[in-house]
PDB file of N, CA and C in Angstrom:
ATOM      1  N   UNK A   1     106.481 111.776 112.210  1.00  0.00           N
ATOM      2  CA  UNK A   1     106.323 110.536 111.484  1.00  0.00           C
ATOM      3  C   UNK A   1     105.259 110.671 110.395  1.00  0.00           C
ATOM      4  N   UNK A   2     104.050 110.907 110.953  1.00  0.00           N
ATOM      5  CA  UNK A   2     103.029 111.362 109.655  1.00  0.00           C
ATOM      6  C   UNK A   2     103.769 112.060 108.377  1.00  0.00           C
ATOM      7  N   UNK A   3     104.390 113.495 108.694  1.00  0.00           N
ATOM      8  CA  UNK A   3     105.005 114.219 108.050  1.00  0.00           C
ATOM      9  C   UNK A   3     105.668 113.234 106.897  1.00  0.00           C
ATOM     10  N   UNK A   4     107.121 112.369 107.530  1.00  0.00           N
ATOM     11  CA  UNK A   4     107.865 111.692 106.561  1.00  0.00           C
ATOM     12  C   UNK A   4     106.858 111.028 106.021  1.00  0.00           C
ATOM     13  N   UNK A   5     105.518 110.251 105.601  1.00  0.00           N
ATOM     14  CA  UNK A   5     105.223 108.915 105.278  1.00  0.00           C
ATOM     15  C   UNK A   5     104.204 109.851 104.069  1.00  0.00           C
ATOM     16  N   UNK A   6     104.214 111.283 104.211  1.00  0.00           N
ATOM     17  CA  UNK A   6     103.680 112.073 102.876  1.00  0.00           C
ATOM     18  C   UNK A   6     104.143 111.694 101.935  1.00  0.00           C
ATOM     19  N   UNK A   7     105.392 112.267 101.337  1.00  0.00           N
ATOM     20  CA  UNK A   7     106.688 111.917 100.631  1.00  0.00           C
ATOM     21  C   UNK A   7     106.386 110.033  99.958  1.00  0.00           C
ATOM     22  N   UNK A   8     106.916 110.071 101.406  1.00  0.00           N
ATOM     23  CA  UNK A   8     107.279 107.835 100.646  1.00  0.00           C
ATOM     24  C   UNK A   8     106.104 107.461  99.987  1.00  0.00           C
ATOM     25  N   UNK A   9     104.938 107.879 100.320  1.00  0.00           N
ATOM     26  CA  UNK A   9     103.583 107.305  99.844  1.00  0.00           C
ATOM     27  C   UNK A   9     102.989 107.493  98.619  1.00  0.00           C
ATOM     28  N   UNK A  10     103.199 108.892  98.338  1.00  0.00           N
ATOM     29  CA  UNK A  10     102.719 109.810  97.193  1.00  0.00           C
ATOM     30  C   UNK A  10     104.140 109.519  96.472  1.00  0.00           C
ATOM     31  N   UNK A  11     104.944 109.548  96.275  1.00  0.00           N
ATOM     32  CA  UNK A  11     106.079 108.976  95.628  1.00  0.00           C
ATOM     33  C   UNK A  11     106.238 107.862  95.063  1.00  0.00           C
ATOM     34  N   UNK A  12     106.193 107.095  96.580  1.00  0.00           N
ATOM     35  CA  UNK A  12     106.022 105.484  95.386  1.00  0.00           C
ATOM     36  C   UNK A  12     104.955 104.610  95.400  1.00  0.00           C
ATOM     37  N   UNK A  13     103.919 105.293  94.929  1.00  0.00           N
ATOM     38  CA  UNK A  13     102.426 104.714  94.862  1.00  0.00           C
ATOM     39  C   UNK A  13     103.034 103.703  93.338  1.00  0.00           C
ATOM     40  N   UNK A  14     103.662 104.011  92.724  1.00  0.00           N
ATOM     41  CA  UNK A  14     104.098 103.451  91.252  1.00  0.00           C
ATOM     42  C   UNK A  14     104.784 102.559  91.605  1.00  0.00           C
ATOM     43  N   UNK A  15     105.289 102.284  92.726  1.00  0.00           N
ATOM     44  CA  UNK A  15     105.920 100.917  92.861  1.00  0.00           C
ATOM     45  C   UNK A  15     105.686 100.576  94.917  1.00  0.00           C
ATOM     46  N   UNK A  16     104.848  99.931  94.608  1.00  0.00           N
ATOM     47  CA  UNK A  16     104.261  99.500  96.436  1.00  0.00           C
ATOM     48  C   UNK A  16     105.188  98.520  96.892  1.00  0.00           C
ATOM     49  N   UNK A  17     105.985  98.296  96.296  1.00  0.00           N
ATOM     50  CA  UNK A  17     107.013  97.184  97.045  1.00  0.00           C
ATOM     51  C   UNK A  17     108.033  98.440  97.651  1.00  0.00           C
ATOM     52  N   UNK A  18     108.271  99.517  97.703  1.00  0.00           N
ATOM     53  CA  UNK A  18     109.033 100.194  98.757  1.00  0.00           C
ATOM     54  C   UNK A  18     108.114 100.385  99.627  1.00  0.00           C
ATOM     55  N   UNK A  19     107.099 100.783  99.960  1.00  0.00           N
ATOM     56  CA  UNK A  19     106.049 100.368 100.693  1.00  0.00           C
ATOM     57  C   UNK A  19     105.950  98.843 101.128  1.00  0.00           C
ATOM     58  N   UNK A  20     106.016  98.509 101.100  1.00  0.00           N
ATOM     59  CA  UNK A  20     106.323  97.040 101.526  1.00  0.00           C
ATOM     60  C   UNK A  20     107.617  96.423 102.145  1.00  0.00           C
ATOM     61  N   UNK A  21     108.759  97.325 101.983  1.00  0.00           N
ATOM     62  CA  UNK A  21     109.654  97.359 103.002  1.00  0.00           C
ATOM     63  C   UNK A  21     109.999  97.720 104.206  1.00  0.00           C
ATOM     64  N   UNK A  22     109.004  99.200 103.607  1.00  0.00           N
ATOM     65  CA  UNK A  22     108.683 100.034 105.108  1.00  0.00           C
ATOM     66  C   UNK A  22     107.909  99.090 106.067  1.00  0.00           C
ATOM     67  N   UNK A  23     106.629  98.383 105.655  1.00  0.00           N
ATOM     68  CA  UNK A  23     106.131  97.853 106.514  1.00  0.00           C
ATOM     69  C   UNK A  23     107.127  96.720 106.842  1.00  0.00           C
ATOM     70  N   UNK A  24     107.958  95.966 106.822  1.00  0.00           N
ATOM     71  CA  UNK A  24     108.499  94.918 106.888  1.00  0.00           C
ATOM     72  C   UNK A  24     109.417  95.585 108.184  1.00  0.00           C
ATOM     73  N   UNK A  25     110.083  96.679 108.075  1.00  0.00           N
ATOM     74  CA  UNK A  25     110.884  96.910 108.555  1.00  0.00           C
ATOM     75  C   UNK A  25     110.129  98.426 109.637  1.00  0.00           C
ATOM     76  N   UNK A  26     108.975  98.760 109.448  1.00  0.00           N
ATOM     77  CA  UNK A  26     108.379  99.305 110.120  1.00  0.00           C
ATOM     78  C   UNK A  26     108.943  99.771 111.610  1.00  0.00           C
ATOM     79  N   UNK A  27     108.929  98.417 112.208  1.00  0.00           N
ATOM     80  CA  UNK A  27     109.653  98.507 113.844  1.00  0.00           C
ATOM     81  C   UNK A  27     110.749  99.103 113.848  1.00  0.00           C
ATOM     82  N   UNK A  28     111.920  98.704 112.893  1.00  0.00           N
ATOM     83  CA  UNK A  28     113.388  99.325 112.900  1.00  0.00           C
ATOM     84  C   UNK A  28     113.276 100.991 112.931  1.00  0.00           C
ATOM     85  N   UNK A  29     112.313 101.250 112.170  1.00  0.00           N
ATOM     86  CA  UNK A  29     112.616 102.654 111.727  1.00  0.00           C
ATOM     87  C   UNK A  29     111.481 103.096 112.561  1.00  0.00           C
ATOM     88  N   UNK A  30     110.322 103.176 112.996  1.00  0.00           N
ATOM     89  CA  UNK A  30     109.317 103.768 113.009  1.00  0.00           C
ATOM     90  C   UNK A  30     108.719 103.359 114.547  1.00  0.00           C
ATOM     91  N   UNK A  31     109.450 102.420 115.284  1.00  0.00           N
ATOM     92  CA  UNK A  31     109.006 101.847 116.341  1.00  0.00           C
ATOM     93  C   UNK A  31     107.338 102.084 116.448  1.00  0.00           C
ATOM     94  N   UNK A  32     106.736 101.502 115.614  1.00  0.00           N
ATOM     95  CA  UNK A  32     105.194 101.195 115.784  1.00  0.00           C
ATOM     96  C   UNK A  32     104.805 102.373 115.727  1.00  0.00           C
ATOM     97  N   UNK A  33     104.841 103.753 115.008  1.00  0.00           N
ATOM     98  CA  UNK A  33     104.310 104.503 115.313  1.00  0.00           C
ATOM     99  C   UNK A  33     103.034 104.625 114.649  1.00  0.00           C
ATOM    100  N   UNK A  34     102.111 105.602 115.677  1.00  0.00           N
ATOM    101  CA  UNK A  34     100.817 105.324 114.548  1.00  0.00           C
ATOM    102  C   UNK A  34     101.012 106.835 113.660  1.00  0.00           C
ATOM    103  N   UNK A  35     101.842 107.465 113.872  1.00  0.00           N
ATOM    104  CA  UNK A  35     101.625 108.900 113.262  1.00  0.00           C
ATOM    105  C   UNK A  35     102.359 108.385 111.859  1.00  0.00           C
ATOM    106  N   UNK A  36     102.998 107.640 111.619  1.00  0.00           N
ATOM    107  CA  UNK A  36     103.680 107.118 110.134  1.00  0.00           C
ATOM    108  C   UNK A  36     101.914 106.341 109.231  1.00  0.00           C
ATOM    109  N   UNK A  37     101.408 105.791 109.964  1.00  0.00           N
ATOM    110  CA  UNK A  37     100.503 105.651 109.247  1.00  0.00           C
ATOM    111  C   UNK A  37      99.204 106.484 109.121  1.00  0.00           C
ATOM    112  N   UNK A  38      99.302 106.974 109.963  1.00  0.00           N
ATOM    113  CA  UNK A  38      98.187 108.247 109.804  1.00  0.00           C
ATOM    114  C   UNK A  38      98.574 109.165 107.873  1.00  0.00           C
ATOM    115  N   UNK A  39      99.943 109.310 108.216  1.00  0.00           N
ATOM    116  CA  UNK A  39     100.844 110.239 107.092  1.00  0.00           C
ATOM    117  C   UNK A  39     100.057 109.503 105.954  1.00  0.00           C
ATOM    118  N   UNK A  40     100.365 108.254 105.800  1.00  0.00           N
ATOM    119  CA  UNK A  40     100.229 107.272 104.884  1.00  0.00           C
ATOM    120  C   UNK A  40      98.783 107.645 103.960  1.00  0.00           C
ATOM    121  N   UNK A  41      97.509 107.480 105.121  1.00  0.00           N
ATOM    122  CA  UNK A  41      96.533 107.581 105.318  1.00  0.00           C
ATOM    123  C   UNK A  41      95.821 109.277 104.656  1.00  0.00           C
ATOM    124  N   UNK A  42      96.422 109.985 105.421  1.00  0.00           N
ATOM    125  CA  UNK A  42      96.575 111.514 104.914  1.00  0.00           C
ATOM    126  C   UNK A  42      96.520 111.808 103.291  1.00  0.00           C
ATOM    127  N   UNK A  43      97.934 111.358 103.620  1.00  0.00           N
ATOM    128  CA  UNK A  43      98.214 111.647 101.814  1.00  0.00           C
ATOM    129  C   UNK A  43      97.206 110.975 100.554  1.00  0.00           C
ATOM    130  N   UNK A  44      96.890 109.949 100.522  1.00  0.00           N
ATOM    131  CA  UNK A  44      96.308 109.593 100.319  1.00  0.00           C
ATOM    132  C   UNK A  44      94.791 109.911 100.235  1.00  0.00           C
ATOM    133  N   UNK A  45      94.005 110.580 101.164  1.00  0.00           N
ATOM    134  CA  UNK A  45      92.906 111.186 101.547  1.00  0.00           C
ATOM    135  C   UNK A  45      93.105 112.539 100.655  1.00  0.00           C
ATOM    136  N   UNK A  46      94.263 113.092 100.356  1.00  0.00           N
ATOM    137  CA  UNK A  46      94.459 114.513  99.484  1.00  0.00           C
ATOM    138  C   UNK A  46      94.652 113.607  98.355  1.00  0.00           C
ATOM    139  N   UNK A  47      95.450 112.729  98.139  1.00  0.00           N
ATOM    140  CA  UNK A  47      95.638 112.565  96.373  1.00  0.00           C
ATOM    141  C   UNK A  47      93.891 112.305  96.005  1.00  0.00           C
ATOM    142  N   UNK A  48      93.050 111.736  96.959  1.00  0.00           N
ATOM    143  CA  UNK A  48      92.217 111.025  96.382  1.00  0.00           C
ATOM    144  C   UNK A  48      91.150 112.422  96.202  1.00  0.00           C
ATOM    145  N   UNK A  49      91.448 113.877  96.952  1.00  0.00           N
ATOM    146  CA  UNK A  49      90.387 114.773  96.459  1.00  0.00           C
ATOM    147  C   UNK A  49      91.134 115.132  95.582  1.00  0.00           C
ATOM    148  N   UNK A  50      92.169 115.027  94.864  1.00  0.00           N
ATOM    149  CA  UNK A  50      92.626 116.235  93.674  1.00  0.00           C
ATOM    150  C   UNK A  50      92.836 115.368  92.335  1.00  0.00           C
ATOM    151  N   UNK A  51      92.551 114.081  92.504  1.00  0.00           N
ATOM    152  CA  UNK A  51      92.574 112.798  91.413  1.00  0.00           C
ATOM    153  C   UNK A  51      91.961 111.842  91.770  1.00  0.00           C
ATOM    154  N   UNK A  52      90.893 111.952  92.280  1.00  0.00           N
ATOM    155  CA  UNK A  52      89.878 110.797  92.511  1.00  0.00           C
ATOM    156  C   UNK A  52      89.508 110.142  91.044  1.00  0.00           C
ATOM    157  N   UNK A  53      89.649 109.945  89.865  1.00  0.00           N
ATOM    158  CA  UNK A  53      89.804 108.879  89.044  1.00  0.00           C
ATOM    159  C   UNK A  53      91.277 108.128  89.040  1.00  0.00           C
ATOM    160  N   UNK A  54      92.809 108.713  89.106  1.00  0.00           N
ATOM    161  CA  UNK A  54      93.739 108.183  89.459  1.00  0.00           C
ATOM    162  C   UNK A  54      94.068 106.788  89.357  1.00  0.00           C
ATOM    163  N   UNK A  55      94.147 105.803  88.503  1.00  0.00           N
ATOM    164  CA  UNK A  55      94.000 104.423  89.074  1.00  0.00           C
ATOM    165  C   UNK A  55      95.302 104.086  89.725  1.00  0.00           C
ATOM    166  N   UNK A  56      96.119 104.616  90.345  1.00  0.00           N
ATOM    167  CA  UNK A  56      97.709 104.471  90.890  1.00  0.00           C
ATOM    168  C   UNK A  56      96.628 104.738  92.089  1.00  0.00           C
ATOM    169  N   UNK A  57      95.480 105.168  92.493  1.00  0.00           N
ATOM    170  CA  UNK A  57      95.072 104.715  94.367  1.00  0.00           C
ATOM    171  C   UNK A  57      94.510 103.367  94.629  1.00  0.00           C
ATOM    172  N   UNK A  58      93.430 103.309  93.585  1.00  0.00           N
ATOM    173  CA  UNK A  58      93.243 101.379  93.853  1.00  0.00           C
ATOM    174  C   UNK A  58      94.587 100.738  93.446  1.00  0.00           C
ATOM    175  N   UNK A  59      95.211 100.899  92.560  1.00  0.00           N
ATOM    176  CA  UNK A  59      96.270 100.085  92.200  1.00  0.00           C
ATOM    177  C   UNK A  59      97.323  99.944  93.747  1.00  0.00           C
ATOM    178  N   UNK A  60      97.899 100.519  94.134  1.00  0.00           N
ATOM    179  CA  UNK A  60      98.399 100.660  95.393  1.00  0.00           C
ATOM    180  C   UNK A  60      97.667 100.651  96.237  1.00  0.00           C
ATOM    181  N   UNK A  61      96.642 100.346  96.424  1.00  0.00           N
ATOM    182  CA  UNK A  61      95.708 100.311  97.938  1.00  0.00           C
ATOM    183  C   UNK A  61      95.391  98.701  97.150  1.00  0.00           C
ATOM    184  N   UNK A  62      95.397  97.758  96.352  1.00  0.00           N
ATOM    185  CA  UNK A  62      94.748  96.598  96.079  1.00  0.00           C
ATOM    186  C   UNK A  62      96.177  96.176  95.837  1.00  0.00           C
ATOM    187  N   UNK A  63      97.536  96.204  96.101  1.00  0.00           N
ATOM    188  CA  UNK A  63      98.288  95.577  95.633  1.00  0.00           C
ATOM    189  C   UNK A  63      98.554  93.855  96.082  1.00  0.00           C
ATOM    190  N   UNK A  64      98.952  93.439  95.804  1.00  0.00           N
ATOM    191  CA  UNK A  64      99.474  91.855  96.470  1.00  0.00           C
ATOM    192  C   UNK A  64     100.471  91.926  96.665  1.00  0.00           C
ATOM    193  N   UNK A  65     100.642  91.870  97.814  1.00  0.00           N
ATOM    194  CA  UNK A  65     102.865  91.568  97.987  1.00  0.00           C
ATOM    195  C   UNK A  65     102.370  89.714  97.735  1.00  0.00           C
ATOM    196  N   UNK A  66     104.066  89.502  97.975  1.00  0.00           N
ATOM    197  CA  UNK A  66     104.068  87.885  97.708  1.00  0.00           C
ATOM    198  C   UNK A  66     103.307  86.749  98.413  1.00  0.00           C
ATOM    199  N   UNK A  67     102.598  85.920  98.330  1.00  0.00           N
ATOM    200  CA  UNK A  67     101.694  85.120  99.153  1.00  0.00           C
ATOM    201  C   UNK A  67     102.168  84.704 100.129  1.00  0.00           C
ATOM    202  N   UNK A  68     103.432  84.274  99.872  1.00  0.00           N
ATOM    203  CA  UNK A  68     104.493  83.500 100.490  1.00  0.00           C
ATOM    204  C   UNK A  68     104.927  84.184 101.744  1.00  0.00           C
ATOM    205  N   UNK A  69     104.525  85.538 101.583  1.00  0.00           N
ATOM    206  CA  UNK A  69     104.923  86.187 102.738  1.00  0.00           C
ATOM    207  C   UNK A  69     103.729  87.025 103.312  1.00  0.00           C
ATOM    208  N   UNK A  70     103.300  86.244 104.269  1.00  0.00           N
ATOM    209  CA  UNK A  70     102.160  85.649 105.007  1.00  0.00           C
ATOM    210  C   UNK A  70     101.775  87.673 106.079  1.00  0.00           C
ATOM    211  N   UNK A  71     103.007  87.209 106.663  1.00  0.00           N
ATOM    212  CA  UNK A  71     102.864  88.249 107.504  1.00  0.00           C
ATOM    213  C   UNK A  71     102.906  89.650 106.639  1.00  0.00           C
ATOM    214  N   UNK A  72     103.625  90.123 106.080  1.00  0.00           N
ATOM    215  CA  UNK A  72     103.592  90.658 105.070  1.00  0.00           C
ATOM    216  C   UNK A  72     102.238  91.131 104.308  1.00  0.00           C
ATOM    217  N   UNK A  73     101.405  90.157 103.845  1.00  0.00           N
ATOM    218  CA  UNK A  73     100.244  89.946 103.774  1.00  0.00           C
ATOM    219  C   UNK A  73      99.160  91.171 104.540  1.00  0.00           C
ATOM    220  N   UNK A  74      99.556  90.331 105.818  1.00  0.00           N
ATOM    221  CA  UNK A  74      98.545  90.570 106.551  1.00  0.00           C
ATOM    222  C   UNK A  74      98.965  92.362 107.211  1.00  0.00           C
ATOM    223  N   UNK A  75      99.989  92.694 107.032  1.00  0.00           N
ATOM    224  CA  UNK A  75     100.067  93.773 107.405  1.00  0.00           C
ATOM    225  C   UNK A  75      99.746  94.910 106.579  1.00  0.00           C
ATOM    226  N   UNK A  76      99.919  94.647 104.858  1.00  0.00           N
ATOM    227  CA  UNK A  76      99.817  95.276 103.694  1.00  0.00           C
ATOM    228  C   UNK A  76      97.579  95.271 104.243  1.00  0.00           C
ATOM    229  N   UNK A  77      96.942  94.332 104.302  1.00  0.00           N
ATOM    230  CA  UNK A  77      95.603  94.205 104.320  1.00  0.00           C
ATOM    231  C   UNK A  77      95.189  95.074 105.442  1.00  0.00           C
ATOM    232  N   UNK A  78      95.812  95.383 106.461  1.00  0.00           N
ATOM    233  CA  UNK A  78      95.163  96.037 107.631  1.00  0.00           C
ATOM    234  C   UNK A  78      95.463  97.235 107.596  1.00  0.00           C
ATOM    235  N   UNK A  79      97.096  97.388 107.381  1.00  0.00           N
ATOM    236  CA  UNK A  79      97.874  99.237 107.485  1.00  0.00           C
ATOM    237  C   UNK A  79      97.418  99.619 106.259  1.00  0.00           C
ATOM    238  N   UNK A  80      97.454  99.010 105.237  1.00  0.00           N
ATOM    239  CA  UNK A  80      97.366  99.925 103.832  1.00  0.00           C
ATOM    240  C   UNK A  80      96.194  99.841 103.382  1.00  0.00           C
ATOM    241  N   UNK A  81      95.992  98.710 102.535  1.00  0.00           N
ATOM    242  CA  UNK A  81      94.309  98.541 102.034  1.00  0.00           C
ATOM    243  C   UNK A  81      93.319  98.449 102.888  1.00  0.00           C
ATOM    244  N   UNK A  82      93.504  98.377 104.051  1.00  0.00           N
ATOM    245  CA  UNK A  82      91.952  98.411 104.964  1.00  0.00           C
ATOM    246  C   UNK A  82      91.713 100.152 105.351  1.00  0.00           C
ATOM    247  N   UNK A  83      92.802 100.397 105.698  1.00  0.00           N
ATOM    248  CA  UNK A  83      93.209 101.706 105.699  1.00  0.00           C
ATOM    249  C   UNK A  83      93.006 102.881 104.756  1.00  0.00           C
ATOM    250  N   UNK A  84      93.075 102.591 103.575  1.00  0.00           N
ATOM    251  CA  UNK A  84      92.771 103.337 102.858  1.00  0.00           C
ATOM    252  C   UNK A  84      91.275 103.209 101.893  1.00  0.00           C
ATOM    253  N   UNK A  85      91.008 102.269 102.203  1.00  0.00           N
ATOM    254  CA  UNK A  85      89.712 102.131 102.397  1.00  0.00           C
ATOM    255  C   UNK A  85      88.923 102.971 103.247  1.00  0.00           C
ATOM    256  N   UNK A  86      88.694 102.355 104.459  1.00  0.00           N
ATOM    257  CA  UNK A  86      88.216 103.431 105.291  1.00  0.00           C
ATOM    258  C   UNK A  86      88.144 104.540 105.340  1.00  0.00           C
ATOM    259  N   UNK A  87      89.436 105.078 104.756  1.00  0.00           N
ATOM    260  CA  UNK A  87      89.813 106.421 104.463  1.00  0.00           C
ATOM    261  C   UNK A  87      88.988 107.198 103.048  1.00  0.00           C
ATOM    262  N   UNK A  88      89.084 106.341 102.328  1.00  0.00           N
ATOM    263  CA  UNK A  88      88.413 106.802 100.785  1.00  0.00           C
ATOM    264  C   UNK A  88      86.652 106.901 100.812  1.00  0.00           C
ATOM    265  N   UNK A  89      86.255 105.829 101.465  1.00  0.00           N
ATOM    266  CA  UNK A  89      84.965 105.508 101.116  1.00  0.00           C
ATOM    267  C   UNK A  89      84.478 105.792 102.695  1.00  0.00           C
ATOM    268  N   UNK A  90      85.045 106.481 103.354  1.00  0.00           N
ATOM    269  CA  UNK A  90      84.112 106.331 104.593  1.00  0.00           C
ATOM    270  C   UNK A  90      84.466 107.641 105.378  1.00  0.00           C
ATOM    271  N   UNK A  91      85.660 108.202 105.890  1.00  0.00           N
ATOM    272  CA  UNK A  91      85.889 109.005 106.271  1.00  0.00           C
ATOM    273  C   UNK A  91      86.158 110.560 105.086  1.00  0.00           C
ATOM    274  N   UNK A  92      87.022 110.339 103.826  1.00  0.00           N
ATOM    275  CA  UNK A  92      86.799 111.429 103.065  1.00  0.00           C
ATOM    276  C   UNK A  92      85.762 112.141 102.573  1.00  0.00           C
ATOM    277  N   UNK A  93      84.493 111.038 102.388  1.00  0.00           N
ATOM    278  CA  UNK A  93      83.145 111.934 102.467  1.00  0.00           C
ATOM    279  C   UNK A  93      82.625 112.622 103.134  1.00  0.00           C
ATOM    280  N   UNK A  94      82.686 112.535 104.753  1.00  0.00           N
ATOM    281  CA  UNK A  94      82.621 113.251 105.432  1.00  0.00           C
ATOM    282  C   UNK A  94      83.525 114.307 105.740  1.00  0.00           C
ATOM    283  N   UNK A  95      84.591 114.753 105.316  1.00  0.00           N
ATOM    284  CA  UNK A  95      85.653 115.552 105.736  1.00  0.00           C
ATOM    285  C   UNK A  95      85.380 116.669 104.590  1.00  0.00           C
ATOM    286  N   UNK A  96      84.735 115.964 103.241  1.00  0.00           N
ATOM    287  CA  UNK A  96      84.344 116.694 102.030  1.00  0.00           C
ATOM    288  C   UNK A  96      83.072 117.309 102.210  1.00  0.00           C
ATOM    289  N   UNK A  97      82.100 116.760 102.752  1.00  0.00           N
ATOM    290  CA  UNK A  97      81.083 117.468 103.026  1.00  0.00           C
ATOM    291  C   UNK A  97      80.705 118.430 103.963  1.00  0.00           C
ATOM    292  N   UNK A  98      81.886 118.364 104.686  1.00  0.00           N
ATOM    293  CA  UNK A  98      82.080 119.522 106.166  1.00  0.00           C
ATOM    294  C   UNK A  98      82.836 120.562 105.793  1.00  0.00           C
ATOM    295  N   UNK A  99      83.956 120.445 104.525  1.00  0.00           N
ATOM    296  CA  UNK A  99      84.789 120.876 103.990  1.00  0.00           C
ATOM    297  C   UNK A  99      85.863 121.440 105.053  1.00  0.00           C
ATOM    298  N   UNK A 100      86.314 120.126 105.777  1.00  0.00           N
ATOM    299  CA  UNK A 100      87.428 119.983 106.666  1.00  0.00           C
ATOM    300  C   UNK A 100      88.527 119.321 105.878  1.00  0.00           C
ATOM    301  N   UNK A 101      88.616 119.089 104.763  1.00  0.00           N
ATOM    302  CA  UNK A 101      89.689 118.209 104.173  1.00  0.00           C
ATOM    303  C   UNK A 101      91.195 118.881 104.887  1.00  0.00           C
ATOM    304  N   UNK A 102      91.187 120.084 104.995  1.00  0.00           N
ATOM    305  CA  UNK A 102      92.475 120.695 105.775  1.00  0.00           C
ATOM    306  C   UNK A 102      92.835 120.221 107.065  1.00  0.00           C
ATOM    307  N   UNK A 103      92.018 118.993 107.693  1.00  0.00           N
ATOM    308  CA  UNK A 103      92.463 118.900 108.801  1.00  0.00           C
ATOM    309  C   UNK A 103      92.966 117.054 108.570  1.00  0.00           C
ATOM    310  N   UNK A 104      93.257 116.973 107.122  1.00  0.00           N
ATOM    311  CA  UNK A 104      94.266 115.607 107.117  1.00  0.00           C
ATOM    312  C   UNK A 104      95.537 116.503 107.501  1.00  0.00           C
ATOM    313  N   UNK A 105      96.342 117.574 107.170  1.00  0.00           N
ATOM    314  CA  UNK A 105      97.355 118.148 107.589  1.00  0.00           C
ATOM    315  C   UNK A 105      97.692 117.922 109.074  1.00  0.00           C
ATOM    316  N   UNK A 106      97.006 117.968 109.806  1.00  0.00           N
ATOM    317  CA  UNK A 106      96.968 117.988 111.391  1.00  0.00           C
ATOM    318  C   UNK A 106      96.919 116.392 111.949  1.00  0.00           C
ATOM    319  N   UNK A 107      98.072 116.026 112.562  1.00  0.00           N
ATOM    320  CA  UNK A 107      98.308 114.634 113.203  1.00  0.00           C
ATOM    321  C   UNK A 107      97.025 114.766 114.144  1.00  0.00           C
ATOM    322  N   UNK A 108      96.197 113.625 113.605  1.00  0.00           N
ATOM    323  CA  UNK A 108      94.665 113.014 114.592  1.00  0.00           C
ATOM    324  C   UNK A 108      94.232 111.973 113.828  1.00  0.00           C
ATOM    325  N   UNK A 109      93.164 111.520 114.924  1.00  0.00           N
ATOM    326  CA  UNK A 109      92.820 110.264 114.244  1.00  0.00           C
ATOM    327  C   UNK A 109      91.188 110.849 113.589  1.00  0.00           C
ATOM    328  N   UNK A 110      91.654 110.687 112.328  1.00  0.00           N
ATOM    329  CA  UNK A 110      90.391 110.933 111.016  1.00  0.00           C
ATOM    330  C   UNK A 110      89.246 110.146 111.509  1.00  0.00           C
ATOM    331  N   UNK A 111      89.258 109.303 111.843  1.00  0.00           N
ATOM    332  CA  UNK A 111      87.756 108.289 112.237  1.00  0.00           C
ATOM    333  C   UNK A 111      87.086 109.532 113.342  1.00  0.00           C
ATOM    334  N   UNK A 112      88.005 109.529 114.381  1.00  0.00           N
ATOM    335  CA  UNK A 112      87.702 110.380 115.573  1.00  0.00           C
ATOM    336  C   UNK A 112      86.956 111.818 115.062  1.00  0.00           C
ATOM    337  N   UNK A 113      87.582 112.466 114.101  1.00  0.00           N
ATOM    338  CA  UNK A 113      87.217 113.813 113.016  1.00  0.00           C
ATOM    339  C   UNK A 113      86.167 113.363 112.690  1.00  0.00           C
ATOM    340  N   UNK A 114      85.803 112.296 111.653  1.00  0.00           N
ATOM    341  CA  UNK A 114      84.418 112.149 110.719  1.00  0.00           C
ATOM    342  C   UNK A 114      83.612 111.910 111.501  1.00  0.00           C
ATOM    343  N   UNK A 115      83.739 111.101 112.944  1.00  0.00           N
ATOM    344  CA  UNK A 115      82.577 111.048 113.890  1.00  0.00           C
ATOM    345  C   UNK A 115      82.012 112.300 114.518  1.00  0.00           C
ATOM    346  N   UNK A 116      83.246 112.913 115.007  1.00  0.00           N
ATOM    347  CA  UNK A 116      82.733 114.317 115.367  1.00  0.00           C
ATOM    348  C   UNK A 116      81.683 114.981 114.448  1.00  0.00           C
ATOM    349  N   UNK A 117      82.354 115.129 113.512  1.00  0.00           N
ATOM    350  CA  UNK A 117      81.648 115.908 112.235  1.00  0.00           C
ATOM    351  C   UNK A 117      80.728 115.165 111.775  1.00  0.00           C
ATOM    352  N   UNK A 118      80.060 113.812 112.000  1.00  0.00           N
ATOM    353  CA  UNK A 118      79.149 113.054 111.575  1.00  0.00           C
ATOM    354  C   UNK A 118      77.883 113.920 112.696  1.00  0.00           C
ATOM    355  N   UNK A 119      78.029 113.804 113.959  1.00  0.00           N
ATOM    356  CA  UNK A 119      77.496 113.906 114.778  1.00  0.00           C
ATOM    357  C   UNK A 119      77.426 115.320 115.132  1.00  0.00           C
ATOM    358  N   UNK A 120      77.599 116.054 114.628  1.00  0.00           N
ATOM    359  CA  UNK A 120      77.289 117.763 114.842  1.00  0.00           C
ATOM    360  C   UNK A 120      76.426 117.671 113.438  1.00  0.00           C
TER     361      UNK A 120
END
C-alpha cells in the first residue's frame, strides 16, 4: 500500500482533488490501511529533500476540498495536511540530520524513526 500511494501522490500533487477521491473512497480500496498513508507521507518527505522550494508541496498539503464536504474536510486536515506537516517540519529534520532519509523507503512509522534517532 505505501508502495502504490508513491505514484498517486507525486503525480497528482497538480491536481489534489484525485487525492481527494482516494480519501473519500479510501475504505473501498485501501480498507483503512495505514501503509497507503505512510506512502503518501514518504513521498512527500523525498520530494521535499530534492525540491524543498517546490510550491506544488504547500500548495497540495494547504489545499481546500469543498466546505460543504465536511467530512472530507476533516480527513484532507488530519491524513494529508497534518500529516505532512509533521512530516516536513518535524520529522524530515531529523531523518536529514542523521542522514537516514533512506529509511522513508522502508514501511515504518517515521515519528517512531525521528524519536529513535532524536534520542540516540
Amino acid at each position: 500500500m505505501a508502495g502504490i500511494a508513491w505514484p498517486m501522490t507525486i503525480v497528482n500533487m497538480t491536481d489534489p482533488e484525485v487525492m481527494e477521491w482516494i480519501l473519500e473512497n479510501h475504505d473501498d480500496y485501501f480498507s483503512g490501511s495505514k501503509g497507503f498513508f505512510n506512502g503518501v507521507v514518504s513521498s512527500v518527505v523525498m520530494r521535499y529533500d530534492t525540491a524543498s522550494n517546490d510550491p506544488l508541496i504547500p500548495a497540495f498539503m494547504n489545499h481546500k476540498p469543498n466546505p460543504k464536504n465536511r467530512t472530507l474536510c476533516g480527513l484532507w486536515n488530519s491524513k494529508i495536511k497534518g500529516s505532512l506537516g509533521t512530516a516536513i517540519y518535524s520529522i524530515y529534520p531529523i531523518l536529514k540530520k542523521h542522514q537516514h532519509l533512506d529509511e522513508v523507503f522502508h514501511y515504518q512509522s517515521l515519528s517512531d524513526l525521528a524519536t529513535r534517532l532524536r534520542e540516540s
